[in-house]
PDB file of N, CA and C in Angstrom:
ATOM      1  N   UNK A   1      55.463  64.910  97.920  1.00  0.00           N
ATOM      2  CA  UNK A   1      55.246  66.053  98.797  1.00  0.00           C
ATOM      3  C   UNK A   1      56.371  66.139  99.830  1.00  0.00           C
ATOM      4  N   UNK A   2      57.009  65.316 100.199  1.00  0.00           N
ATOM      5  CA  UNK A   2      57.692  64.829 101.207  1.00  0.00           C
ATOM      6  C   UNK A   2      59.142  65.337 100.981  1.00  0.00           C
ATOM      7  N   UNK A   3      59.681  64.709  99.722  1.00  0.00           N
ATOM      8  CA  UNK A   3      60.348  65.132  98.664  1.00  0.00           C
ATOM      9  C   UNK A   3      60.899  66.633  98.481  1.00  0.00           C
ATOM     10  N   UNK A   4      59.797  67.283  98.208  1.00  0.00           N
ATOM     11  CA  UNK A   4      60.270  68.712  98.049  1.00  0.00           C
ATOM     12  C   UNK A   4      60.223  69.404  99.089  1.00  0.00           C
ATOM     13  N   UNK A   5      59.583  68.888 100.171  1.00  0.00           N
ATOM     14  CA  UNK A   5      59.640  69.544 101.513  1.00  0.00           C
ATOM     15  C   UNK A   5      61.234  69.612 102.285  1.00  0.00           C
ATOM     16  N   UNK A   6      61.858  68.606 101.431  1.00  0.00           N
ATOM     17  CA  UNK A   6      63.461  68.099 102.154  1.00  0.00           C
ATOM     18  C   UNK A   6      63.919  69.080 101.072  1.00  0.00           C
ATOM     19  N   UNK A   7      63.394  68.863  99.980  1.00  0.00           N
ATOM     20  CA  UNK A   7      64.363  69.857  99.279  1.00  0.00           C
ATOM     21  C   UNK A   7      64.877  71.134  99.286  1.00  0.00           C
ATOM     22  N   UNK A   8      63.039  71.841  99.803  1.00  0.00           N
ATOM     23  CA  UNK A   8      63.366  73.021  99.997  1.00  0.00           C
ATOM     24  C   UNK A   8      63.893  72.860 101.168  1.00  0.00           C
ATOM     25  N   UNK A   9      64.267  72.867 102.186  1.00  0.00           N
ATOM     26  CA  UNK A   9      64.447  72.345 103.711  1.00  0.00           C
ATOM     27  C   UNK A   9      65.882  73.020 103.767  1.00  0.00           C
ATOM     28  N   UNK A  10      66.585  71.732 102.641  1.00  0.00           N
ATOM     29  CA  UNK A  10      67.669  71.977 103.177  1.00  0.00           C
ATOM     30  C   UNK A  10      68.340  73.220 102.307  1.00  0.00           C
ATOM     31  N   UNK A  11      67.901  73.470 100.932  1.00  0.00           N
ATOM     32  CA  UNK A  11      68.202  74.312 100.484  1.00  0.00           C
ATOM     33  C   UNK A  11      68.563  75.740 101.222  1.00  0.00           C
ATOM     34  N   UNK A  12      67.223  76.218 102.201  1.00  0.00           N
ATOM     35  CA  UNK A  12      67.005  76.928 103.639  1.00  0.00           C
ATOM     36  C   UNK A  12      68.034  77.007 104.164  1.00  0.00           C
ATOM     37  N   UNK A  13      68.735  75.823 104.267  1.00  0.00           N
ATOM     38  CA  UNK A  13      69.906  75.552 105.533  1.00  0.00           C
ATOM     39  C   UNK A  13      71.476  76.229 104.381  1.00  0.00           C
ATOM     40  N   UNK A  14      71.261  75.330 103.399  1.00  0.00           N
ATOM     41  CA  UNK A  14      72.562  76.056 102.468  1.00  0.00           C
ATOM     42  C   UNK A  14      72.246  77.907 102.554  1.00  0.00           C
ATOM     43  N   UNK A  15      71.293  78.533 102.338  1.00  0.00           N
ATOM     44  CA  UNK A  15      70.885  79.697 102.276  1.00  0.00           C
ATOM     45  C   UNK A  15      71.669  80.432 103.498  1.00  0.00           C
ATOM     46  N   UNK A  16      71.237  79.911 104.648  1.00  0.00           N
ATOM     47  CA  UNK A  16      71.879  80.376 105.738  1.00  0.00           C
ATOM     48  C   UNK A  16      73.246  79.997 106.149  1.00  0.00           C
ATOM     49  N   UNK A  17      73.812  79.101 105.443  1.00  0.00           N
ATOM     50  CA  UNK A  17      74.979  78.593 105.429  1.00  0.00           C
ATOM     51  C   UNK A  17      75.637  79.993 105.123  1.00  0.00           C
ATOM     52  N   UNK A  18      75.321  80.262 103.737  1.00  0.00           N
ATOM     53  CA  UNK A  18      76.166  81.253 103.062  1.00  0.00           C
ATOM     54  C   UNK A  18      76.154  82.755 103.238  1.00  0.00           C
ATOM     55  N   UNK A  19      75.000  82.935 104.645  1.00  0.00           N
ATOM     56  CA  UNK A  19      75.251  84.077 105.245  1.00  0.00           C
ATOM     57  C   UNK A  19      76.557  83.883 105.442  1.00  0.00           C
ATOM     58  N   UNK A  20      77.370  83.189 106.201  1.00  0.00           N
ATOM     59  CA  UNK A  20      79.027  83.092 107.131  1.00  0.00           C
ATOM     60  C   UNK A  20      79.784  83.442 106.177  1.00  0.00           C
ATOM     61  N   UNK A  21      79.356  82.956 104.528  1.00  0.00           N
ATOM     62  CA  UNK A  21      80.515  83.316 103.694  1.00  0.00           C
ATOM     63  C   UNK A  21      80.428  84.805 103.070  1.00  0.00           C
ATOM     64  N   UNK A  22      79.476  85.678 103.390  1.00  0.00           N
ATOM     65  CA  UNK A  22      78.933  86.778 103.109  1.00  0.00           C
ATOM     66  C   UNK A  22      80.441  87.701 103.081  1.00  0.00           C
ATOM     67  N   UNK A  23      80.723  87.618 104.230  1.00  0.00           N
ATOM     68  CA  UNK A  23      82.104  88.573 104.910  1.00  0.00           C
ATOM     69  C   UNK A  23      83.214  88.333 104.292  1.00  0.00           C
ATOM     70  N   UNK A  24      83.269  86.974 104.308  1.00  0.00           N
ATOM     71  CA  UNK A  24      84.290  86.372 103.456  1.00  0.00           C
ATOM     72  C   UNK A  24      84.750  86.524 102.049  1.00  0.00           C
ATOM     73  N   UNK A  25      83.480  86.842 101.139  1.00  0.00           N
ATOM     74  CA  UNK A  25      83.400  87.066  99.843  1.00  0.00           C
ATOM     75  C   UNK A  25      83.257  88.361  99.723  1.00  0.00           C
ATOM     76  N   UNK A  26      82.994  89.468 100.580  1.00  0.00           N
ATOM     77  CA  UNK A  26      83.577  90.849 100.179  1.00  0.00           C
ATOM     78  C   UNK A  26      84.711  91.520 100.616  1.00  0.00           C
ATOM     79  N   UNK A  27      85.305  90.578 101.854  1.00  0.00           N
ATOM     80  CA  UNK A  27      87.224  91.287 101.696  1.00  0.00           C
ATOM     81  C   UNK A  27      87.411  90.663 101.061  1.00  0.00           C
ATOM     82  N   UNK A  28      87.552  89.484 100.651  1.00  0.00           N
ATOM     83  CA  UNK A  28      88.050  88.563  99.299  1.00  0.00           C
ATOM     84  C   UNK A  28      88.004  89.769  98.077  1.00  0.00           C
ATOM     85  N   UNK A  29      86.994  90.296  97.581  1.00  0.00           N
ATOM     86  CA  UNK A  29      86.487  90.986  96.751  1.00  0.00           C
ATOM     87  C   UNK A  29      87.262  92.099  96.616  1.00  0.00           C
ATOM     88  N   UNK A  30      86.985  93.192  98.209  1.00  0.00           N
ATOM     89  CA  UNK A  30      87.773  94.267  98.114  1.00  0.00           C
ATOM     90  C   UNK A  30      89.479  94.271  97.346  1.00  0.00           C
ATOM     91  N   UNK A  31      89.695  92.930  98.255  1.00  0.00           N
ATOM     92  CA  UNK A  31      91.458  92.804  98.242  1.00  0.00           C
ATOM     93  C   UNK A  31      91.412  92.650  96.454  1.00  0.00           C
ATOM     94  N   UNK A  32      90.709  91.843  95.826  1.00  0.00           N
ATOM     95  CA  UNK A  32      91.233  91.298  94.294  1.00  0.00           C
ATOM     96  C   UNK A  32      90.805  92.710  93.541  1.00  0.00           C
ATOM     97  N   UNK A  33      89.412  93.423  93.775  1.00  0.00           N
ATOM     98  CA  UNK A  33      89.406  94.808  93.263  1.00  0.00           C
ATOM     99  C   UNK A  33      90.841  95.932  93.335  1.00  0.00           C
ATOM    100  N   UNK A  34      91.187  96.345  95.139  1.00  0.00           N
ATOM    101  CA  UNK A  34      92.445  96.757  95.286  1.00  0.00           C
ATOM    102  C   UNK A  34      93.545  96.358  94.647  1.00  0.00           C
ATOM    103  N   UNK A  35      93.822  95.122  94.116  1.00  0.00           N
ATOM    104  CA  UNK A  35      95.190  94.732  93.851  1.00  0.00           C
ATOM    105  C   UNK A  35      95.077  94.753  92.117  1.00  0.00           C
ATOM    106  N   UNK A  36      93.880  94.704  91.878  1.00  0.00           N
ATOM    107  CA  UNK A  36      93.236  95.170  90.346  1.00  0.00           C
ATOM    108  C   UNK A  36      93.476  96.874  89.954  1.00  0.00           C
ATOM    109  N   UNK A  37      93.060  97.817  90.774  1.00  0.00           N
ATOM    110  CA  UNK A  37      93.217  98.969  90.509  1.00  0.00           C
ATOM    111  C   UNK A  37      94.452  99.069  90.875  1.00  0.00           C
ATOM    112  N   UNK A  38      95.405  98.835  91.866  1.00  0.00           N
ATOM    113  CA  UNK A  38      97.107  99.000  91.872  1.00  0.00           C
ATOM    114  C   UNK A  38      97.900  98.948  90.504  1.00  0.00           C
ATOM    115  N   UNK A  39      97.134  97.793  89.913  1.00  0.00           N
ATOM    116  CA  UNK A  39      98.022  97.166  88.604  1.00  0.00           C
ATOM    117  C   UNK A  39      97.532  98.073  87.570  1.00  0.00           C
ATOM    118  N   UNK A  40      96.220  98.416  87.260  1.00  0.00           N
ATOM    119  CA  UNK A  40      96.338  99.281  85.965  1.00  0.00           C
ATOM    120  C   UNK A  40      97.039 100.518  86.319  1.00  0.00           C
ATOM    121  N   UNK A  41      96.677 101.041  87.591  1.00  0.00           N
ATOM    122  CA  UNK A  41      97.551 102.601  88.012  1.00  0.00           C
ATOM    123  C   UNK A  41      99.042 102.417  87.897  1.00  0.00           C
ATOM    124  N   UNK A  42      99.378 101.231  87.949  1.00  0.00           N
ATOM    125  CA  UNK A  42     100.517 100.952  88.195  1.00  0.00           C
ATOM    126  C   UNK A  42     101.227 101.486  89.046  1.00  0.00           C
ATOM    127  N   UNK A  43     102.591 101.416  89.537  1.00  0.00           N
ATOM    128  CA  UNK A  43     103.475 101.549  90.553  1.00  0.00           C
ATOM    129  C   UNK A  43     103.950 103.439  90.782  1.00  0.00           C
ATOM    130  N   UNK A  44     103.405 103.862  92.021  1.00  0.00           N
ATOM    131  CA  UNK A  44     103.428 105.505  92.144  1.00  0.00           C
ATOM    132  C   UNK A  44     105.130 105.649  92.212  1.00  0.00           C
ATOM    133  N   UNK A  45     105.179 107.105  91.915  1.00  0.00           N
ATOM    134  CA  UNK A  45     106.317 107.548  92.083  1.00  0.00           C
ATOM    135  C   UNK A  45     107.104 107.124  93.516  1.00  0.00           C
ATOM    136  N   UNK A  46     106.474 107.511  94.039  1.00  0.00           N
ATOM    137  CA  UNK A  46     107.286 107.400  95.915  1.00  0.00           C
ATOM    138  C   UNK A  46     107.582 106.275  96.356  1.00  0.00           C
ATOM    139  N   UNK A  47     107.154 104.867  95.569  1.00  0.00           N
ATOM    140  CA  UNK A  47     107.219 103.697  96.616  1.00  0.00           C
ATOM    141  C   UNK A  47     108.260 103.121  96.063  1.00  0.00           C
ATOM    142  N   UNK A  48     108.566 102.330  96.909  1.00  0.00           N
ATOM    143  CA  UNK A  48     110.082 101.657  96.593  1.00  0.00           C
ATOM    144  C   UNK A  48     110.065 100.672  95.172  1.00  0.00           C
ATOM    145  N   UNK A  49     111.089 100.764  95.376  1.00  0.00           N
ATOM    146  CA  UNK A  49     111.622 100.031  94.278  1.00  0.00           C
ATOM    147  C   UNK A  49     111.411  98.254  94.349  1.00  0.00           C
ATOM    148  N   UNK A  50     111.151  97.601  92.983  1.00  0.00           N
ATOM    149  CA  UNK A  50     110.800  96.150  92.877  1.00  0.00           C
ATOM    150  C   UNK A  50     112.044  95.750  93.690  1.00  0.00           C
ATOM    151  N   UNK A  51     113.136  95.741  92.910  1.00  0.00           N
ATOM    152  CA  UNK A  51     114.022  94.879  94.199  1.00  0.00           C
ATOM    153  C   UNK A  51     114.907  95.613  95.243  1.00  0.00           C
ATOM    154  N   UNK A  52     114.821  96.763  95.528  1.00  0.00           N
ATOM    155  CA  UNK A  52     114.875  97.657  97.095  1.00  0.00           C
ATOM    156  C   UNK A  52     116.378  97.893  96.926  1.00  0.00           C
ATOM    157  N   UNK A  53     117.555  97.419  95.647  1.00  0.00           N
ATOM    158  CA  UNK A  53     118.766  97.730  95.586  1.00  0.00           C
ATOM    159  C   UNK A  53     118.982  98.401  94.365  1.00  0.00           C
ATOM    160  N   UNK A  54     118.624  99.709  94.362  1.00  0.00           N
ATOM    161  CA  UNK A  54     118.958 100.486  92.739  1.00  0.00           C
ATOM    162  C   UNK A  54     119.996 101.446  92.899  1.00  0.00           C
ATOM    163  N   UNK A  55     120.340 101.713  94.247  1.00  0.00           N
ATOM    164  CA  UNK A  55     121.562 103.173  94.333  1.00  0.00           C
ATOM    165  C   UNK A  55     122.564 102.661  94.166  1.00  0.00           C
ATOM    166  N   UNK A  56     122.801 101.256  94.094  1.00  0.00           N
ATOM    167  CA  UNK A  56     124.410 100.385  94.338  1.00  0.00           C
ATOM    168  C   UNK A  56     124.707 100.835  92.730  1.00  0.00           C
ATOM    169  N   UNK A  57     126.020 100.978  92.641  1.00  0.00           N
ATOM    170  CA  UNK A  57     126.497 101.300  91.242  1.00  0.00           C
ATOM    171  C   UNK A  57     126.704  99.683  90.704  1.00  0.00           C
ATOM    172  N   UNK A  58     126.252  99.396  89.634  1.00  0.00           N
ATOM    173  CA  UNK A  58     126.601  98.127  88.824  1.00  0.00           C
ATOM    174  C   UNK A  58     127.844  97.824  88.361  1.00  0.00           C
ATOM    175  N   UNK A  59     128.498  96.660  88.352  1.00  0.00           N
ATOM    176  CA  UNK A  59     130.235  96.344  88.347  1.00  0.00           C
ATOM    177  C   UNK A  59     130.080  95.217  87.089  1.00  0.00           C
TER     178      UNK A  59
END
């Protein structure tokens, strides 16, 4: 009896633990969703260029 009283107990305590990570795990989320939909849309017309030097003429 004693036993499961600790068990559930602390389980309780992990429960409320993982309220704190609540916040944590949905910008986590947003950001890997956002950087997920960037990549299939892939790269828009207007934004710069991967390496930011394309007008230089090549020698």
């Amino acid at each position: 009896m004693i036993a499961s009283a600790l068990i559930v107990a602390h389980a309780g305590h992990w429960l409320a633990g993982l309220l704190y990570l609540a916040p944590v795990l949905i910008v986590v989320g947003a950001l890997v969703f956002q950087s997920w939909k960037d990549r299939r849309l892939g790269e828009d017309e207007d934004g710069p260029e991967p390496d930011g030097d394309t007008h230089r003429a090549s020698t």
